[in-house]
Protein backbone atom coordinates (compact mmCIF):
# COMPACT_ATOMS: atom_id res chain seq x y z
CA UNK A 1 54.15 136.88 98.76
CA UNK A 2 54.78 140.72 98.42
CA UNK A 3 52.55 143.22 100.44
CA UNK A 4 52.82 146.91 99.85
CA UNK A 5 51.08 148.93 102.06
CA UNK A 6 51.65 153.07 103.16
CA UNK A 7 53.34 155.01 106.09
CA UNK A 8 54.72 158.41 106.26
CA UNK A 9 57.40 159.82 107.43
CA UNK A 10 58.37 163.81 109.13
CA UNK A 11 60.59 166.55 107.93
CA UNK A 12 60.69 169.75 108.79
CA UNK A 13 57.12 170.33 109.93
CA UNK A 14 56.24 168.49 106.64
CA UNK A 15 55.36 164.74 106.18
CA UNK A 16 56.72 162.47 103.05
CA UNK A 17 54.32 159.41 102.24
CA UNK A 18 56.28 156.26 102.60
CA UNK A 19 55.61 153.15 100.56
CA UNK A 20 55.98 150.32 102.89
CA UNK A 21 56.90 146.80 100.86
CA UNK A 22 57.21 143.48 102.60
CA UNK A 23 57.85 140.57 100.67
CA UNK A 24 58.56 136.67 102.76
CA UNK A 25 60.87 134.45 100.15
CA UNK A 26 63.06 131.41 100.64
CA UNK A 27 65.75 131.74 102.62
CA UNK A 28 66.82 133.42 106.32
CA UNK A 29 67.16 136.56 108.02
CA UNK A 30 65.26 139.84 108.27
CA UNK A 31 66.25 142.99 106.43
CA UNK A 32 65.46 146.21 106.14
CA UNK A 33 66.19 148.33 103.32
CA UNK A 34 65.27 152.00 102.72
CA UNK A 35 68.43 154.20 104.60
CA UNK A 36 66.76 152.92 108.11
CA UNK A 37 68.44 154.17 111.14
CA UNK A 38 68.81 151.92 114.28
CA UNK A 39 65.42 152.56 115.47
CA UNK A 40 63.64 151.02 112.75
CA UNK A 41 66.51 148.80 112.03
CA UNK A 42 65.46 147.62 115.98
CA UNK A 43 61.83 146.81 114.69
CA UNK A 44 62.51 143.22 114.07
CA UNK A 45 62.42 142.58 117.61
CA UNK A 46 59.25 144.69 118.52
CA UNK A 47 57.26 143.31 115.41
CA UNK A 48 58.36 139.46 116.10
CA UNK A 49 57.78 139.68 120.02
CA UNK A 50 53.96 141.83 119.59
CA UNK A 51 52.98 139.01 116.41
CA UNK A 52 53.96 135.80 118.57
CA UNK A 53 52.79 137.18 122.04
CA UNK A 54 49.41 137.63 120.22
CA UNK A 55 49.27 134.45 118.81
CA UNK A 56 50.12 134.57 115.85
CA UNK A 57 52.24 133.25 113.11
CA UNK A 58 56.20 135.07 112.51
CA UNK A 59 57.76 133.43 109.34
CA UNK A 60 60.72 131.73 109.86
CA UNK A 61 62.20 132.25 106.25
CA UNK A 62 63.55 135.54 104.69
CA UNK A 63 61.53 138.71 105.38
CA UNK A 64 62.52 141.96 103.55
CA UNK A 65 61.11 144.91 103.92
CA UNK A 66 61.65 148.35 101.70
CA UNK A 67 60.68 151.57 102.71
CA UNK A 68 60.61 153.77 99.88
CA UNK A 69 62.06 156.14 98.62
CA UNK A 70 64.81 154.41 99.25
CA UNK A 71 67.05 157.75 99.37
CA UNK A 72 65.70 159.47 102.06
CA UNK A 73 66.46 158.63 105.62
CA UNK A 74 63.86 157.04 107.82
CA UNK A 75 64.07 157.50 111.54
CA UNK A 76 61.98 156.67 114.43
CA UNK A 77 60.58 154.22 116.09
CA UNK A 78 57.01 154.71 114.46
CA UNK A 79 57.37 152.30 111.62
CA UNK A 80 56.67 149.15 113.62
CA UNK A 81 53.04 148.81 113.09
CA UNK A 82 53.35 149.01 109.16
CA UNK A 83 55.93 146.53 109.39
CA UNK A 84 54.05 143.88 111.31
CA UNK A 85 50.96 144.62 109.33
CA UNK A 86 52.93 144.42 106.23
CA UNK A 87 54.36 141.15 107.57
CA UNK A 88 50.92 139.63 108.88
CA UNK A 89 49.41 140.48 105.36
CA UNK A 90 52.40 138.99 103.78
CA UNK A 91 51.82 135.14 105.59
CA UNK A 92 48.09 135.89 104.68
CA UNK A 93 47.10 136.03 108.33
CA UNK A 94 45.77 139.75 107.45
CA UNK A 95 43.74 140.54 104.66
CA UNK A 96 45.16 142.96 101.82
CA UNK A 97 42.13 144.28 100.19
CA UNK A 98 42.22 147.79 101.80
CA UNK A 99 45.11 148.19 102.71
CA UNK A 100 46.33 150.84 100.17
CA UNK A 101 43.05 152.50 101.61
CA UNK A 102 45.23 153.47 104.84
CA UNK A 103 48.33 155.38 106.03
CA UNK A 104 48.92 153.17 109.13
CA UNK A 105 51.56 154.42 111.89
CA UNK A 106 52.36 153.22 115.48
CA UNK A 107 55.37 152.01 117.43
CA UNK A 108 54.63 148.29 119.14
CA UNK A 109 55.40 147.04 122.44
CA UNK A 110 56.13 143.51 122.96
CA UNK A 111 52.80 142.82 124.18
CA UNK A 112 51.66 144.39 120.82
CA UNK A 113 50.28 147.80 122.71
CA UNK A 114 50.38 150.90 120.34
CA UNK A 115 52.63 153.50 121.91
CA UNK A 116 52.76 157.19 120.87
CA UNK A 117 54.09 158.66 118.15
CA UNK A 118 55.55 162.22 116.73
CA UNK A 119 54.45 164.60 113.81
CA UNK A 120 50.53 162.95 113.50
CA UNK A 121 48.84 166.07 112.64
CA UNK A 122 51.66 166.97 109.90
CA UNK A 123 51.02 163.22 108.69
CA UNK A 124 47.41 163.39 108.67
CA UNK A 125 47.31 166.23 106.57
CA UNK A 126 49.57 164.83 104.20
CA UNK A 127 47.21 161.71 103.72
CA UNK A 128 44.41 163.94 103.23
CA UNK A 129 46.28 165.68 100.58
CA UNK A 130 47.37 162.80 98.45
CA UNK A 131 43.71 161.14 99.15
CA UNK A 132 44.27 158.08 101.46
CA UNK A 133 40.51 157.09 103.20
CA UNK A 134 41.73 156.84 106.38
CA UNK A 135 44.50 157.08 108.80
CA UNK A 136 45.73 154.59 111.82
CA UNK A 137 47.45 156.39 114.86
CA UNK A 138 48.19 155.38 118.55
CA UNK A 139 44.72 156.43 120.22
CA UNK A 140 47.14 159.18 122.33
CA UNK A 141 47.39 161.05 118.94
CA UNK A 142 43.80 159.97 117.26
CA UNK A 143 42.35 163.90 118.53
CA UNK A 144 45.21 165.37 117.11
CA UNK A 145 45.15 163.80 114.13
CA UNK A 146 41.30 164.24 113.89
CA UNK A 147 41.61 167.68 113.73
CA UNK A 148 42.14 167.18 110.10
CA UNK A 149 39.07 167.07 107.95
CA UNK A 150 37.84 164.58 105.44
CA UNK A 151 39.63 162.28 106.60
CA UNK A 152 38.65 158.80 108.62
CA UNK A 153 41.00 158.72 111.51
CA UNK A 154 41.23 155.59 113.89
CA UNK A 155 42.71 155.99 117.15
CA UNK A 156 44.13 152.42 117.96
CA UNK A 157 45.87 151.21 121.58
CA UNK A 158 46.50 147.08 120.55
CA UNK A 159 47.57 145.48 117.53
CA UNK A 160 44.66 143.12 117.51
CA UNK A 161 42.29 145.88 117.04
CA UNK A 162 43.71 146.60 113.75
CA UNK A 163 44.06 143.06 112.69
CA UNK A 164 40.13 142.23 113.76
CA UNK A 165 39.32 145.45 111.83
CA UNK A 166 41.16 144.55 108.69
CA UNK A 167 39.83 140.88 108.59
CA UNK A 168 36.20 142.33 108.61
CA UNK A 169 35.89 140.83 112.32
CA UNK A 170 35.62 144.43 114.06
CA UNK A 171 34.23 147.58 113.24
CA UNK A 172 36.45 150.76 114.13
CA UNK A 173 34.79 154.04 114.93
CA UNK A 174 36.76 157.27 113.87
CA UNK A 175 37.57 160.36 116.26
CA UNK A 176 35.35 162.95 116.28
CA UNK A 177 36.32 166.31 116.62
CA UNK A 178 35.22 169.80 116.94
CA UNK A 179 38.06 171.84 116.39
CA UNK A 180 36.69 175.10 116.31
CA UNK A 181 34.49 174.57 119.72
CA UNK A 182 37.58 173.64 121.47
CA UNK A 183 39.79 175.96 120.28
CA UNK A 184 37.48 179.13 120.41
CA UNK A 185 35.96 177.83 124.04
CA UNK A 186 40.09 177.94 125.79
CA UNK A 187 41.38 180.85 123.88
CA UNK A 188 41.03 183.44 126.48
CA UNK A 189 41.76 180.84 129.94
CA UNK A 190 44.60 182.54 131.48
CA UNK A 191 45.96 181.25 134.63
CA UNK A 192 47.47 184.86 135.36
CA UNK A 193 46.72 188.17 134.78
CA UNK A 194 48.20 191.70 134.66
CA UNK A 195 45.58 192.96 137.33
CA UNK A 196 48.35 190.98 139.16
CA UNK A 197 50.73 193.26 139.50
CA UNK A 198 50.79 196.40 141.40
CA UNK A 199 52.08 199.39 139.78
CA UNK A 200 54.23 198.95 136.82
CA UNK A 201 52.22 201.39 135.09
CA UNK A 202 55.17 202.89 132.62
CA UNK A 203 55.98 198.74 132.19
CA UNK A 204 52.63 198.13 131.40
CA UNK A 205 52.92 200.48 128.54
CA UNK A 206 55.64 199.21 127.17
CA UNK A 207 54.46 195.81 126.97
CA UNK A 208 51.19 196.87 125.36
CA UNK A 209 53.08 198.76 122.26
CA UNK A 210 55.35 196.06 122.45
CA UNK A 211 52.03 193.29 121.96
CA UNK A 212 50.35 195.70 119.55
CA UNK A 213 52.93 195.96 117.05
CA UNK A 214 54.82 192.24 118.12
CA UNK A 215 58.07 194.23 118.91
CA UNK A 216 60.80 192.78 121.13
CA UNK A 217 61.86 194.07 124.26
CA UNK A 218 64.17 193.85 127.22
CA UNK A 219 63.54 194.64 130.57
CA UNK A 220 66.55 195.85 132.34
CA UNK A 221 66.63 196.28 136.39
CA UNK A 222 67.51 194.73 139.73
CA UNK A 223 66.45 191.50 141.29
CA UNK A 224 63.22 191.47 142.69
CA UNK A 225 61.55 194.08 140.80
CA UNK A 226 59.07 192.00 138.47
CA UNK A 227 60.50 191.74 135.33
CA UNK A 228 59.75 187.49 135.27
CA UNK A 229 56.40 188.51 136.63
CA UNK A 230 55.25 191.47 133.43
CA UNK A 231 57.14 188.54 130.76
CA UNK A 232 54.66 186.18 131.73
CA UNK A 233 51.71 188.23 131.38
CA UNK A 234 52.52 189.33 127.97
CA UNK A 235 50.67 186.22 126.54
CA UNK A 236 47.69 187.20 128.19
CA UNK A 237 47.58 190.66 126.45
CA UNK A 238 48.51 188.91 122.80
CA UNK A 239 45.76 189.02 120.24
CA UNK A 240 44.03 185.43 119.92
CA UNK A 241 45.21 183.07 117.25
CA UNK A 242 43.89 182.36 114.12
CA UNK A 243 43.12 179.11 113.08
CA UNK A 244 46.29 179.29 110.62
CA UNK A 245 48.18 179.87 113.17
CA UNK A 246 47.26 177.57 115.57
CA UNK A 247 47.77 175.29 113.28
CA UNK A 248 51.38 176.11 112.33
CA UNK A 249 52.18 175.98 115.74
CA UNK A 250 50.34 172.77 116.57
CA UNK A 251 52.83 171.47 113.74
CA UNK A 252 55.76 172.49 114.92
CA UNK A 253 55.01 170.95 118.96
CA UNK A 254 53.41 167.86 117.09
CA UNK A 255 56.95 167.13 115.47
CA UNK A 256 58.71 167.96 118.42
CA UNK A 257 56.74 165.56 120.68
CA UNK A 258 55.55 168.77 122.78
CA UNK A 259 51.91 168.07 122.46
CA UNK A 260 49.82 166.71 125.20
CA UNK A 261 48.63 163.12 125.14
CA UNK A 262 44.81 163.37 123.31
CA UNK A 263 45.29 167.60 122.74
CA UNK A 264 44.31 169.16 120.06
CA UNK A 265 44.95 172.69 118.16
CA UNK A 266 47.56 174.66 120.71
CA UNK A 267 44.75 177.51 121.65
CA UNK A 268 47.35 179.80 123.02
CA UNK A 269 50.29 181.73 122.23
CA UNK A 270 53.23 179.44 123.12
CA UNK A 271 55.60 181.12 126.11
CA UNK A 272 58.85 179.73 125.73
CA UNK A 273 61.38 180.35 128.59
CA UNK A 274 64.76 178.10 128.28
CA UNK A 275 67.71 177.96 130.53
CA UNK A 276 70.68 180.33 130.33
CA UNK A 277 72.39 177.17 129.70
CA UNK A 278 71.04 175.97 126.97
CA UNK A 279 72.99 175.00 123.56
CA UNK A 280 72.75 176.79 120.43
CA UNK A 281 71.40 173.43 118.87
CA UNK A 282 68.72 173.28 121.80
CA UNK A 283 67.92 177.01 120.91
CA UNK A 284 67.39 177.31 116.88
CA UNK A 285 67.36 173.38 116.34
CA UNK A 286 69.09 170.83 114.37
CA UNK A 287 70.30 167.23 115.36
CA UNK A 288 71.32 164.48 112.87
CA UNK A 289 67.65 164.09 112.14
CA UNK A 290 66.82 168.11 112.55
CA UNK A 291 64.21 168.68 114.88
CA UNK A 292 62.96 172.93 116.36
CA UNK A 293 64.26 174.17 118.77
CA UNK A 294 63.08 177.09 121.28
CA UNK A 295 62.52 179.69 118.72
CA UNK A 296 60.40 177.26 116.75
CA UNK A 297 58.55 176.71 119.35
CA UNK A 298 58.06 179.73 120.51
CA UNK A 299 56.38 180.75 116.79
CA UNK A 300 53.91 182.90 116.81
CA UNK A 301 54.40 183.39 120.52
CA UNK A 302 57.04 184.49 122.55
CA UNK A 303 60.48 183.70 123.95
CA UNK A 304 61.37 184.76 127.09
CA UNK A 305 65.18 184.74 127.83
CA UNK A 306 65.77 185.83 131.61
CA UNK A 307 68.77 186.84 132.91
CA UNK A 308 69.79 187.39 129.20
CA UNK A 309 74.10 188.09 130.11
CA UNK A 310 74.37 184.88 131.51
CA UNK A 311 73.79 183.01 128.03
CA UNK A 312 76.70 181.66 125.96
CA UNK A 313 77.55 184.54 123.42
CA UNK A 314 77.41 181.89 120.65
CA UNK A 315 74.03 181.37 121.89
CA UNK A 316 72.75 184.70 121.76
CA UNK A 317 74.17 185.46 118.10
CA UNK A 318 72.79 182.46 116.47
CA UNK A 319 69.50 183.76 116.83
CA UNK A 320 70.53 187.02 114.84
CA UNK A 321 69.48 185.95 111.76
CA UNK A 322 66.60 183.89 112.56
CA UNK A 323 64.66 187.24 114.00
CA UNK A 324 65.64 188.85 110.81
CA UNK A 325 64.07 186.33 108.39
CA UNK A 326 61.10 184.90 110.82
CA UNK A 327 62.17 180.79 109.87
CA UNK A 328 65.71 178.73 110.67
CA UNK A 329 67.40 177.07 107.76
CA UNK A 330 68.87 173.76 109.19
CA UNK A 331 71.51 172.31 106.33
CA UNK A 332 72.80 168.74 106.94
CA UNK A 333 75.14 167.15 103.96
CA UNK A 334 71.76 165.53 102.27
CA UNK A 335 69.17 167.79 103.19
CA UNK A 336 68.15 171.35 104.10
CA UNK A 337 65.13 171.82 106.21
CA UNK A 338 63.63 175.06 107.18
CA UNK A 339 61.58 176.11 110.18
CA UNK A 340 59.52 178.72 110.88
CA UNK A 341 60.59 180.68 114.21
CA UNK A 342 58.19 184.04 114.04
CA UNK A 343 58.44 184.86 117.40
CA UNK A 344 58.34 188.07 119.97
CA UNK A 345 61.90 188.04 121.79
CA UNK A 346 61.03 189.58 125.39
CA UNK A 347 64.63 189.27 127.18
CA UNK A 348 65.34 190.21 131.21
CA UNK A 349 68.71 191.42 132.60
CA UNK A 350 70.15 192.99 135.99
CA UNK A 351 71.71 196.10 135.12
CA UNK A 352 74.99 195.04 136.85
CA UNK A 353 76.72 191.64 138.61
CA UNK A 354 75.45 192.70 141.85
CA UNK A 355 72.07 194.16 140.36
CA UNK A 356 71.19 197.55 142.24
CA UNK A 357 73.41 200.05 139.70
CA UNK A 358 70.81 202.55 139.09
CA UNK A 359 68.68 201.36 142.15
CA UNK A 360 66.95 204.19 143.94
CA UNK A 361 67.91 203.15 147.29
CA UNK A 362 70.42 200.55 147.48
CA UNK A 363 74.07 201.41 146.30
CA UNK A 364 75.75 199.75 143.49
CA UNK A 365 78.88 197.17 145.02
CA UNK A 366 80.48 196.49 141.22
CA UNK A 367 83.50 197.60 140.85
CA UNK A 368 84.59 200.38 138.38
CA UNK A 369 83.69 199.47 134.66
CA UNK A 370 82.12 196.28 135.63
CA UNK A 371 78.70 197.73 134.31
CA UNK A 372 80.24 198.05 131.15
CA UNK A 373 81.84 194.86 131.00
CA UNK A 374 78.65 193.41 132.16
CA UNK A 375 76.33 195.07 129.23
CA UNK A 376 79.23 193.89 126.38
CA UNK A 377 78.03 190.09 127.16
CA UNK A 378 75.56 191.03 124.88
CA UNK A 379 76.83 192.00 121.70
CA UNK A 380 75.47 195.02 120.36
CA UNK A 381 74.06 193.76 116.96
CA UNK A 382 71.65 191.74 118.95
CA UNK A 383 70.46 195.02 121.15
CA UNK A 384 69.97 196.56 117.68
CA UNK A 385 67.71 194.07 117.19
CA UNK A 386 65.37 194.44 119.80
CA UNK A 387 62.81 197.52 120.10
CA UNK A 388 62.36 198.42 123.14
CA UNK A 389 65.10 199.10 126.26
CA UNK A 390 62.70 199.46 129.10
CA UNK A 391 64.30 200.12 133.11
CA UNK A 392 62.10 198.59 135.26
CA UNK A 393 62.37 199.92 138.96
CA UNK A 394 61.26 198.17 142.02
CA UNK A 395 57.73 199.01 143.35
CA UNK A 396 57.41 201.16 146.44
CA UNK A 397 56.87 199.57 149.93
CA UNK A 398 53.63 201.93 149.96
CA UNK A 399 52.24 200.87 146.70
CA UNK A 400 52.77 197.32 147.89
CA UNK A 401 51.23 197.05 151.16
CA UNK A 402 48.39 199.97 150.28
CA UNK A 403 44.82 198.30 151.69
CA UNK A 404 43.10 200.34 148.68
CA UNK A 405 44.76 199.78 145.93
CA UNK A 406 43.66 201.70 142.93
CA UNK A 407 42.00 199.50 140.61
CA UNK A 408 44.65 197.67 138.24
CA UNK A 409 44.20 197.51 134.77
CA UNK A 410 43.04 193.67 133.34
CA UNK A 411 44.65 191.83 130.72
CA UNK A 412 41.55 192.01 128.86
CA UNK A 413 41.07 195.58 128.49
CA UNK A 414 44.81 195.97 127.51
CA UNK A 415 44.42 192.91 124.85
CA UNK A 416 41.37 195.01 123.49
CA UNK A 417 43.64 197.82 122.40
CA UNK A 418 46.20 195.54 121.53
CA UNK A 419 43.63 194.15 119.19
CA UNK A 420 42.71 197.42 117.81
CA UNK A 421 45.86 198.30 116.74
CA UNK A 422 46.67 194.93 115.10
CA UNK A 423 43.47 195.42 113.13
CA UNK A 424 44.60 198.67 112.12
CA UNK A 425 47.97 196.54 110.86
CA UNK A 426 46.02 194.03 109.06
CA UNK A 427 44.50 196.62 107.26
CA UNK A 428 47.43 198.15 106.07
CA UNK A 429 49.47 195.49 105.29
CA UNK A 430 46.66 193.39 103.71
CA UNK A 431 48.75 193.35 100.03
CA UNK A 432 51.75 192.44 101.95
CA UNK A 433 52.26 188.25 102.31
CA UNK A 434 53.84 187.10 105.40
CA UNK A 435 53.54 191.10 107.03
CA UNK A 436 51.32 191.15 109.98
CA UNK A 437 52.71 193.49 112.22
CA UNK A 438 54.47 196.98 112.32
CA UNK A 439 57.57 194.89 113.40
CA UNK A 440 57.36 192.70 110.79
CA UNK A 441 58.12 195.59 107.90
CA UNK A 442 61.22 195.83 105.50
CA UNK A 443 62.99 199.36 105.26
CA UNK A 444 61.26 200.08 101.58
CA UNK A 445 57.93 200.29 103.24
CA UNK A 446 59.41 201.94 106.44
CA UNK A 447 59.53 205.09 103.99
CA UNK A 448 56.31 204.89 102.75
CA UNK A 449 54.67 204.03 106.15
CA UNK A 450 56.38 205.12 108.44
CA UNK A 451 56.24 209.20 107.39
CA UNK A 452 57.39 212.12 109.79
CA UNK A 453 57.16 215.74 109.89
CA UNK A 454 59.87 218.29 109.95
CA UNK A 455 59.54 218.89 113.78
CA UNK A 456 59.67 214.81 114.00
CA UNK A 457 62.67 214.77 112.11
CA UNK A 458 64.35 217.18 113.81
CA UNK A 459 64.03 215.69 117.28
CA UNK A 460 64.72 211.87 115.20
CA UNK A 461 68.10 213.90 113.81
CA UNK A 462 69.16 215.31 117.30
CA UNK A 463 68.70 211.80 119.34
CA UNK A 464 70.39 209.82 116.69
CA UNK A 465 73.41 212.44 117.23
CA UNK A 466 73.27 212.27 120.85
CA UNK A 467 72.98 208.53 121.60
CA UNK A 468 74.63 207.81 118.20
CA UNK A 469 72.45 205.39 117.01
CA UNK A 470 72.57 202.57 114.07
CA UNK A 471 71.23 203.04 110.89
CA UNK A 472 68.88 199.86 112.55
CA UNK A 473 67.86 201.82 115.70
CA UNK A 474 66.85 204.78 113.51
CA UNK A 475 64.53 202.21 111.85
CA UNK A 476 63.31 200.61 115.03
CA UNK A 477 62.24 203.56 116.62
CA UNK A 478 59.98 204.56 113.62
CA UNK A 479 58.57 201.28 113.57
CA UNK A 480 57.89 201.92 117.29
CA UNK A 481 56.59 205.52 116.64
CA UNK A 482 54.20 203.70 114.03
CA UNK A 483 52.87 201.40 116.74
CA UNK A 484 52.17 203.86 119.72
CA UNK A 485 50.16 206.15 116.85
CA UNK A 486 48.13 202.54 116.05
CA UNK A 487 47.48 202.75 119.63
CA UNK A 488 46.32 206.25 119.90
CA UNK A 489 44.52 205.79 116.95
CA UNK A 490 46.48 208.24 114.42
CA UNK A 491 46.72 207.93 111.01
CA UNK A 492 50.42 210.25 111.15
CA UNK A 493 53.00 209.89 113.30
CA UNK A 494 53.19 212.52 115.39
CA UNK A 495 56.29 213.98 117.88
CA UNK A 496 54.65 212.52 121.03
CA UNK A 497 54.78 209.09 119.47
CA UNK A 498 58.24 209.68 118.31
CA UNK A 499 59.58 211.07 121.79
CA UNK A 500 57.86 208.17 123.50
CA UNK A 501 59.61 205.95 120.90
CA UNK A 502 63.06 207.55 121.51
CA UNK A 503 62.76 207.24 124.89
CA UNK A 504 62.71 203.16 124.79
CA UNK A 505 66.40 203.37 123.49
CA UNK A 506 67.97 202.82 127.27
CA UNK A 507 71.08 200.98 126.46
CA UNK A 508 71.76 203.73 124.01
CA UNK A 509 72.55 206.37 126.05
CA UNK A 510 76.03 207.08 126.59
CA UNK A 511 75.42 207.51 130.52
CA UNK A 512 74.25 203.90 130.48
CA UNK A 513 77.29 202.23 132.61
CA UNK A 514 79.69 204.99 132.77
């Protein structure tokens, strides 16, 4: 008797409806057709150990089973509870009637316990797209799942709960879930704050244009002197997410297994922060099955590379294009996935192997053009790339130890301005799809945005001469320049917010290392 019943299967941050036909004929052996990998190739052990330990009947003739389309690979261990439904339903020890009703996904234990899967929120919005009733998931992913709308989703942890449900013997009750209550009741719950950290103040700044117009930035100075400490705030001082963009990003940690058992839509801005020793696969993604890497991950959030010269160069350069284009094309020999990666690179560095060149008090140890040789890790296409060059120096024993310490600024009443100025953005760029930000521009509306007056571009013309700047920096700092007028509430750009602009170019200064 043939049985055809539905799954689905992830790629990209996108989910493919899989038609899952079982038929049990004369003859021996189990087979799996469909381009299975090993996982699901491994199934027949799972699905025959879960049926018998639950007492009931695994056919001792030929089983085959199709997953379909038959051209596209399935991988994954996730499969298993279609299978044994498929093959229960098959041996009519499971009724068929509704079972096109259902996408149905799970991977089985041999006691028949439902185990976790990957990717159910990009699967239940594919079933409510093509119009399925309901959907089936380990109960770990039933509130993520249930996020979805209009759709009846059934959080499961034994295969006997789905059996009694499908033979009429047991009613199932679907996951509730208020989405918006949750995710509008954690947005602003920060562990840490920038009322944390004393002094700072020209840091601060930085960080705030940097938020405001989602510019990236490196923070360049010795051990010791908070650079970790002002990256981690930064989320904190982020404007909130929308609902579209929680949900992308839910997506994209839903496919990569990142999720918490029973969350729901990621409230936060992600804060990414890998190991210089990370690959380049690890980093951007990819895989034989592709799956996002750190810069995915870090979408609409930010990435947070400390001690950025001690990464592989090969590392470092694969991201080049990536923060050009926002999304990561992964090509494999059959298919071609792309993922987003729209993230805010905020990158750390000591100035020097030992760490104190340019400290106030301590002398520098390196020897002569070690600076130099230090910096050139980092290859300068990628500095080009990122906005602001800030020196961070270390905090003063007074400031430090001070009883009274003048009242430090909190994250909220820098994310307020931050705000602003992103409204102001939205504004502007409202007839622009996919622009959100000032650093999100291309160079044709640079010159109708980003507009300077004569005085403006005579100080632009004289530092472009004297640090000898890229046709790239030139367009960075205006996109800065547009930013810190956002902030102050301008409508023109004005030589203030250029020369504060400028003066983020650090690594461009020929006295840098010499």
């Amino acid at each position: 008797m043939m049985v055809k019943l539905f799954a689905s299967a992830v790629y990209g941050v996108e989910a493919i409806t899989i038609t899952t036909e079982v038929d049990v004929l004369e003859g021996l052996k189990f087979f799996v057709v469909g381009l299975p990998d090993n996982a699901v190739k491994e199934s027949q052990h799972r699905v025959e150990s879960a049926i018998k330990n639950n007492h009931y009947r695994f056919p001792r003739i030929k089983v085959v089973i199709n997953l379909s389309p038959a051209d596209i690979r399935k991988s994954g261990s996730a499969f298993d509870l279609p299978i044994a439904i498929g093959i229960l339903a098959a041996t009519e020890q499971v009724r068929q009637d509704d079972l096109a009703k259902y996408i149905i996904m799970g991977e089985l234990s041999l006691d028949g316990s439902i185990l976790p899967i990957k990717g159910a929120l990009p699967i239940a919005i594919q079933a409510r797209k093509e119009g399925f009733e309901g959907l089936f998931v380990p109960l770990q992913n039933a509130r993520e799942a249930g996020m979805v709308n209009n759709l009846k989703v059934y959080g499961i942890s034994h295969i006997t709960e789905l059996i009694d449900f499908l033979n009429g013997v047991k009613e199932l009750k679907p996951v509730e879930v208020n989405t918006r209550d949750e995710f509008f009741h954690s947005q602003y719950d920060f562990d840490i704050d920038f009322c944390d950290v004393k002094g700072q103040e020209n840091i601060k700044r930085a960080l705030e244009i940097s938020a405001a117009g989602g510019h990236n930035v490196i923070l360049i100075g010795p051990p010791g002197a908070g650079k970790t400490m002002l990256a981690k705030r930064l989320p904190s001082i982020l404007p909130p997410l929308s609902l579209q963009e929680a949900l992308e990003t839910t997506k994209i940690h839903s496919v990569a297994g990142k999720l918490p058992e029973n969350a729901t839509l990621v409230s936060k801005r992600p804060f990414r922060s890998p190991h210089h020793t990370v690959s380049d696969v690890a980093l951007v993604g990819g895989g034989g099955t592709p799956q996002p890497g750190e810069i995915s991950l870090a979408h609409n959030g930010v990435l947070f590379l400390d001690e950025l010269p001690e990464f592989k160069r090969t590392v470092l350069e694969v991201m080049r294009q990536p923060m050009e284009e926002r999304k990561v094309s992964i090509s494999r020999a059959k298919m071609s996935i792309d993922f987003p990666a729209s993230f805010m690179l905020v990158a750390s560095m000591n100035p020097c192997p030992c760490g104190y060149f340019n400290h106030p008090e301590k002398e520098c140890s390196c020897p002569p053009g070690a600076v130099q040789k230090y910096l050139n890790r980092i290859s300068g296409p990628l500095l080009d790339r990122i906005d602001l060059h800030v020196e961070v120096t270390p905090v003063p024993f007074s400031e430090l130890s001070s009883m009274n310490p003048r009242q430090q600024e909190k994250s909220e009443q820098i994310r307020e301005r931050v705000i602003k100025a992103r409204e102001i953005q939205a504004e502007r760029y409202k007839e622009n799809e996919g622009v959100y930000a000032n650093a999100q521009i291309s160079s044709k509306q640079l010159q109708e945005i980003c507009v300077i007056n004569q005085a403006g571009s005579n100080l632009l013309k004289t530092a472009m001469e004297r640090l000898n700047l890229s046709a790239r920096a030139y367009d960075r700092i205006l996109k800065v320049s547009r930013t810190i007028a956002d902030l102050a509430g301008s409508p023109e750009i004005k030589t203030e917010h250029l020369a504060e602009a400028i003066q983020y170019r650090s690594l461009d200064r020929e006295s840098w290392g010499s």
